[in-house]
Protein backbone atom coordinates (compact mmCIF):
# COMPACT_ATOMS: atom_id res chain seq x y z
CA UNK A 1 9.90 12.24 -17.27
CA UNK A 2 8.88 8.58 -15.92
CA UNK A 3 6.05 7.27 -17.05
CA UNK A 4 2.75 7.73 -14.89
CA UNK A 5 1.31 4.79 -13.40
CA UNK A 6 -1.37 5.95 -11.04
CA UNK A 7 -3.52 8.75 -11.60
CA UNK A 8 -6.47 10.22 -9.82
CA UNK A 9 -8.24 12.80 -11.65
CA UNK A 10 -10.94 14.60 -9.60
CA UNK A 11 -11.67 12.19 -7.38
CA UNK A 12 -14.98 12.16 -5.42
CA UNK A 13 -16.69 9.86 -3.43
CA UNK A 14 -20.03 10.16 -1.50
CA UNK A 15 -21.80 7.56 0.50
CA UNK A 16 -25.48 6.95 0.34
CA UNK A 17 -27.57 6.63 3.91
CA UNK A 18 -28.79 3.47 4.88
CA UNK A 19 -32.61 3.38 4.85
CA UNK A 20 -33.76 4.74 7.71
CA UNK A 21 -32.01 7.92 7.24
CA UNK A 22 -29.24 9.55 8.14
CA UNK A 23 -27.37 12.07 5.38
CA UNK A 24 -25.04 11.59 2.65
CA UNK A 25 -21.40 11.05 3.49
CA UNK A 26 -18.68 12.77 1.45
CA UNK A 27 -15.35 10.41 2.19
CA UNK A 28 -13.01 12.09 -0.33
CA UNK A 29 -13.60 15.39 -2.26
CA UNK A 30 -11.78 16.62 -5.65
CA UNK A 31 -8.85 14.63 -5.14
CA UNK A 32 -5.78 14.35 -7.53
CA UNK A 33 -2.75 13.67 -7.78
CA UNK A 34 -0.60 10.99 -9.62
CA UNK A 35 2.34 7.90 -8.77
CA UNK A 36 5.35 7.86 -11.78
CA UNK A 37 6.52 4.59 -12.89
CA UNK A 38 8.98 3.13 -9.92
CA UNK A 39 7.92 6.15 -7.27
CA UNK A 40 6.71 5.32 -3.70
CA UNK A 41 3.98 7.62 -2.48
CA UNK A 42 2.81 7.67 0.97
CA UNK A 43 -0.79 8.75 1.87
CA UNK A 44 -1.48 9.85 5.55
CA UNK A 45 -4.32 11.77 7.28
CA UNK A 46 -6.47 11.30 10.02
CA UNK A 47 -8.77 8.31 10.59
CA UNK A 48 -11.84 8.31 8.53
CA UNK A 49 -10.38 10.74 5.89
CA UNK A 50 -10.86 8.27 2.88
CA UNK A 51 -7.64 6.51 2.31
CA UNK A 52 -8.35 3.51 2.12
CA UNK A 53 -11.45 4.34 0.10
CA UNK A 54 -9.22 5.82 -2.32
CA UNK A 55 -7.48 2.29 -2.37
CA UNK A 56 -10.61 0.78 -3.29
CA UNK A 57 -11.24 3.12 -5.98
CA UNK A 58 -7.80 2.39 -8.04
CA UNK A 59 -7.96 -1.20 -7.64
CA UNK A 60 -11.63 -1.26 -8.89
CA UNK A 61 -12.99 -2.44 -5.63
CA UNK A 62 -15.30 0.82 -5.61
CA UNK A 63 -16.09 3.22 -7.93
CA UNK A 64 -16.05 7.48 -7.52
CA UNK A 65 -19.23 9.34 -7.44
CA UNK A 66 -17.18 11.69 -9.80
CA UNK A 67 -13.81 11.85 -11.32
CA UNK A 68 -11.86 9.29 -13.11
CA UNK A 69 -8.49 7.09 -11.85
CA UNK A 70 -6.25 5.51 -14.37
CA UNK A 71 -3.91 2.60 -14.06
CA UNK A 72 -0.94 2.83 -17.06
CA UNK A 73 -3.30 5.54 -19.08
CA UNK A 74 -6.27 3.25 -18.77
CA UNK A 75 -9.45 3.98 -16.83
CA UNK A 76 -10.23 1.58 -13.82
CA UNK A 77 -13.92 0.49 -14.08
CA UNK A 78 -13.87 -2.77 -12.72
CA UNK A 79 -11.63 -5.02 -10.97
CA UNK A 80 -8.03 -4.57 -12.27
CA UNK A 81 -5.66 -6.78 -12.88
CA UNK A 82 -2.58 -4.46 -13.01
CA UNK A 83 -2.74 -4.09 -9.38
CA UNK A 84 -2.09 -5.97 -6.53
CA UNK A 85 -3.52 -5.13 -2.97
CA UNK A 86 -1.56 -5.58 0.17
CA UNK A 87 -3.59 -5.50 3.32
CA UNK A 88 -3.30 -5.47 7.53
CA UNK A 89 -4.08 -8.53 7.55
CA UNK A 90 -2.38 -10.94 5.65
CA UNK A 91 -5.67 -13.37 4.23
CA UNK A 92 -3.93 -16.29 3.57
CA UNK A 93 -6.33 -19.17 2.93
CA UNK A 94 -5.91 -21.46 5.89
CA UNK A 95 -6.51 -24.71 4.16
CA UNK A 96 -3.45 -23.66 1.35
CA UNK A 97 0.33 -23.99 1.73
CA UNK A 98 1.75 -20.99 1.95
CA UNK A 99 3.14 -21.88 -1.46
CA UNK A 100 -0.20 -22.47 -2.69
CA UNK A 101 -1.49 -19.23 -1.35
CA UNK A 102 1.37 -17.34 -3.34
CA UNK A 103 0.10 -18.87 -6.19
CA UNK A 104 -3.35 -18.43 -6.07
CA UNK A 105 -3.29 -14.77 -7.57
CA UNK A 106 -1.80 -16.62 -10.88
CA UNK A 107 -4.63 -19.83 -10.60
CA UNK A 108 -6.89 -16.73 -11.17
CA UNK A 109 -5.13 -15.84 -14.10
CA UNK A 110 -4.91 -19.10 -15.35
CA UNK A 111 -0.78 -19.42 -15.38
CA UNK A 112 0.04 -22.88 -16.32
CA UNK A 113 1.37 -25.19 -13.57
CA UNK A 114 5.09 -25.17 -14.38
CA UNK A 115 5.22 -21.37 -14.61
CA UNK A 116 3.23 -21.01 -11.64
CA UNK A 117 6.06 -22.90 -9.43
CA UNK A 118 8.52 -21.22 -10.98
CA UNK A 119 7.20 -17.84 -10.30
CA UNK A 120 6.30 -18.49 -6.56
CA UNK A 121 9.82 -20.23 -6.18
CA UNK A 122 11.22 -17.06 -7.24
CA UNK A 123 9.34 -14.61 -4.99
CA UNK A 124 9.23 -17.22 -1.56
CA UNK A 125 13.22 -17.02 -2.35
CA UNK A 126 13.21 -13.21 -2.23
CA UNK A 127 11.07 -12.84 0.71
CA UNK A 128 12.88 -14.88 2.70
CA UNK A 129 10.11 -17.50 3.18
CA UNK A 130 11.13 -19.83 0.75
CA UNK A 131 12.07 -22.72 3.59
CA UNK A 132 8.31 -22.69 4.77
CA UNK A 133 6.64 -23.12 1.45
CA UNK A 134 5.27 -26.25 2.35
CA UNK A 135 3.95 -24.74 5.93
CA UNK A 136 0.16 -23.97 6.37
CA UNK A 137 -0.67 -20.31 7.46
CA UNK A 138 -1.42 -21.43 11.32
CA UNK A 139 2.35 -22.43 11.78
CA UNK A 140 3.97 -19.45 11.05
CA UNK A 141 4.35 -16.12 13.03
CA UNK A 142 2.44 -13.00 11.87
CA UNK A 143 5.56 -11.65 10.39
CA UNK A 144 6.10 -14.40 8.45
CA UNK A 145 2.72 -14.63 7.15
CA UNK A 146 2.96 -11.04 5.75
CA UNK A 147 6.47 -11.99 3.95
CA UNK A 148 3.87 -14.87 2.07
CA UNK A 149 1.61 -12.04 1.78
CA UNK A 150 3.92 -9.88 0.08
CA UNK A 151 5.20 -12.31 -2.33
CA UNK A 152 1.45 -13.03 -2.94
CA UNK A 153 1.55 -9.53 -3.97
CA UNK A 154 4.31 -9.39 -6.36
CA UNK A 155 3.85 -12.30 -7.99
CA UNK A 156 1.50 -11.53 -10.53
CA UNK A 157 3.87 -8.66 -11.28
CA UNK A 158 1.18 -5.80 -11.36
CA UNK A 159 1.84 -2.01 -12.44
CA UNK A 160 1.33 -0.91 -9.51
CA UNK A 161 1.06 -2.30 -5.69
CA UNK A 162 -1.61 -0.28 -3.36
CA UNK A 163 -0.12 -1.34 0.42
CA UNK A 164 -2.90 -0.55 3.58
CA UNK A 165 -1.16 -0.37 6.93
CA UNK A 166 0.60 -3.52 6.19
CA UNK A 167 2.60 -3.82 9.00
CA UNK A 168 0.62 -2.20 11.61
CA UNK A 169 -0.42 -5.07 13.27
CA UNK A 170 3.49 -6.16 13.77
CA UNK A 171 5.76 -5.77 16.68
CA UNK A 172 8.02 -2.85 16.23
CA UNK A 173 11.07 -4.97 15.65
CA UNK A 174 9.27 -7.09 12.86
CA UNK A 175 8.05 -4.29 11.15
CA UNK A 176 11.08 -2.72 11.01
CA UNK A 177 12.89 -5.89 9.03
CA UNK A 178 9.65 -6.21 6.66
CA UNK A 179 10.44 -2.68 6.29
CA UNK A 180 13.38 -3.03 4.90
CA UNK A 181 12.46 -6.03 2.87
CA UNK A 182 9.59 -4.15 1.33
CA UNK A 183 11.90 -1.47 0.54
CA UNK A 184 14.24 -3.71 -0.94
CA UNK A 185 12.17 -5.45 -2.97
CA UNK A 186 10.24 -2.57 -4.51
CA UNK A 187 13.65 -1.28 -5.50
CA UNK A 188 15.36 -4.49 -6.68
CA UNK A 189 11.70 -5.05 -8.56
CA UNK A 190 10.90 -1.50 -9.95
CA UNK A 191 7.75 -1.06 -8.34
CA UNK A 192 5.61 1.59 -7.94
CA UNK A 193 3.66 1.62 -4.74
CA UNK A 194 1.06 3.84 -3.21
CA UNK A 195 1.48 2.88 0.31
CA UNK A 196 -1.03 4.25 3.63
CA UNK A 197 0.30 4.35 6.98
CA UNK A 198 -0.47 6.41 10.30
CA UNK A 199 3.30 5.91 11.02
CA UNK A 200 5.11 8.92 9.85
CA UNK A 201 8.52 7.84 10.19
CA UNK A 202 7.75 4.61 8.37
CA UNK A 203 6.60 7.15 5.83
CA UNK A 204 9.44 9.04 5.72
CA UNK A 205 11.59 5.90 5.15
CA UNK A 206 10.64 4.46 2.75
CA UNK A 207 8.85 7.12 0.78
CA UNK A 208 9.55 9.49 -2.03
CA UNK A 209 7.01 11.71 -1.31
CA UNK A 210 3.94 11.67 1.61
CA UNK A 211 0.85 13.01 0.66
CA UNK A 212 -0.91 14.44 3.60
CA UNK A 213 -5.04 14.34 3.51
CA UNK A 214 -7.44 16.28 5.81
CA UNK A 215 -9.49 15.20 7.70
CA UNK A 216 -13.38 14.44 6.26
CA UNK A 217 -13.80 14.94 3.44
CA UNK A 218 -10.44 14.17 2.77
CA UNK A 219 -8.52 15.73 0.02
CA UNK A 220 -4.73 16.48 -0.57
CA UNK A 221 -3.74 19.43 1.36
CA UNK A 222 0.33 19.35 1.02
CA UNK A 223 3.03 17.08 -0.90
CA UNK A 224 6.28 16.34 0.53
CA UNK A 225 9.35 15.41 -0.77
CA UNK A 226 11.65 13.17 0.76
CA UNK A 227 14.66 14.11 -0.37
CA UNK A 228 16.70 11.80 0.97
CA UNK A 229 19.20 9.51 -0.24
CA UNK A 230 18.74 5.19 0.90
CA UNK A 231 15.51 4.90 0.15
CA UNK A 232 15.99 0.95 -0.73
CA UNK A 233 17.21 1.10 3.10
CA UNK A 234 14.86 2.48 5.64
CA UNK A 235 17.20 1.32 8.27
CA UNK A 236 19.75 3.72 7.06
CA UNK A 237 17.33 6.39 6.28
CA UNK A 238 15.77 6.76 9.90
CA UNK A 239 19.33 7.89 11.26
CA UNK A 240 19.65 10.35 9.12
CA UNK A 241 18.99 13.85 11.23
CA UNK A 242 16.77 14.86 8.71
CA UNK A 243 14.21 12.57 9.49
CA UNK A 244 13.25 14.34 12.46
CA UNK A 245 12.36 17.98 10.88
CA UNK A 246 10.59 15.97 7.84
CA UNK A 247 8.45 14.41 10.74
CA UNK A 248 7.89 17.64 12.84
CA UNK A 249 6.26 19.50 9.44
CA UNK A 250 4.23 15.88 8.66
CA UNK A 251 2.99 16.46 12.69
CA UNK A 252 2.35 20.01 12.31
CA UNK A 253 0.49 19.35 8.90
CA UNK A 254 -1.69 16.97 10.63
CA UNK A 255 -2.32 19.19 14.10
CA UNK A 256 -1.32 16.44 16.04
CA UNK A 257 -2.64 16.99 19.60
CA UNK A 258 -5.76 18.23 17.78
CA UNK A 259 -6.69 15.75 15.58
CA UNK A 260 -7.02 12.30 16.35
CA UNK A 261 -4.78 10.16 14.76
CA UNK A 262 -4.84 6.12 15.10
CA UNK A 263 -2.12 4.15 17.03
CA UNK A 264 0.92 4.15 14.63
């Protein structure tokens, strides 16, 4: 059995009114489940269900009203270092090269100067962004701000990577190649990722399993396995005819045409 990286025990989280009123607001209810060492897990579910609160809750952003989450068999109660947050939008620091923005994660950590060039060198090379190191954020296209976003990401090397809609914002054609670098990368790298998305067939490709939430208070209500072969290559994966019944059940698991979902 791998090794578990993730785990969510329990998980509850209720938000407090606002003076002036108003009632208490139960995001995410009794929620478990748990990411192995290397796995990708999907998480989708209609808007407002708590996914990305549960993001914030693992990477110590937030903490549960009840319940516990562990990261590598310790308990997350404050920021944590073994994990790395990927976001929409990419938040690369304007007044930074984008090789100085790669590094910043490893400033934090105080990595020593030599190592620190080294290590970005390393990850600019294998996201492809390695011949605009020296660019500033506002001269590059969106797509190639979330490739220095990604290696931003990686490297610190964290346990585990928590990934929120990362490429939504992308035209389809972009997404799809960052797709497959992602997918790549995690594979070449070992990762383990716990990745949300309103996309199912980007779920399907480049998951091992989707996790599908209802809608508020969200908790799990099924687990599906992909059980597909290519999962380094999303590309490949979307052809394959099973895609398309692995989709349908995700759909009819969701009540599309019922719920309201957000623009994939």
């Amino acid at each position: 059995m791998p090794d578990i990286r993730l785990e969510f025990r329990n998980v509850t989280r209720r938000f407090q009114p606002q003076r002036g009123g108003g009632s208490v607001v139960v995001a995410v209810e009794d929620v478990s489940f748990s990411v192995a060492d290397g796995e990708v897990v999907s998480l989708i579910g209609p808007s407002g269900c708590g996914k990305s609160t549960l993001l914030n809750i693992a990477s110590g952003l937030d903490r549960a009203s009840s319940g516990r989450v562990f990261v590598d068999s310790e308990e997350v109660t404050e920021v944590n270092e073994h994990v790395a947050f990927m976001l929409q939008k990419d938040l690369l620091l304007p007044w930074r090269t984008i090789r100085d923005n790669v590094e910043f994660g490893l400033e934090i950590q105080g990595v020593a100067r030599a190592e620190r060039r080294e290590r970005s060198a390393s990850w600019l090379e294998r996201c492809h962004i390695a011949d605009f190191a020296g660019h500033y954020p506002h001269q590059l296209s969106g797509g190639m701000r979330q490739r220095a976003a990604l290696a931003r990401t990686l490297v610190t090397d964290p346990s585990v990577l928590l990934l929120d809609e990362p490429f939504s914002a992308l035209d389809a054609q972009t997404k799809m190649i960052l797709q497959q670098d992602l997918a790549t990368t995690l594979g070449e790298a070992g990762k383990t990722a716990l990745f949300i998305t309103h996309d199912l067939v980007e779920a399907v490709a480049l998951s091992d399993r989707v996790l599908v939430m209802s809608a508020r208070p969200g908790h799990i209500i099924d687990e599906i396995a992909v059980d597909l072969p290519d999962r380094a290559d999303p590309l490949a994966r979307r052809q394959r005819p099973e895609v398309g019944n692995l989709v349908s059940r995700l759909m009819t698991l969701l009540h599309v045409g019922e719920v309201e979902l957000d623009a994939a």
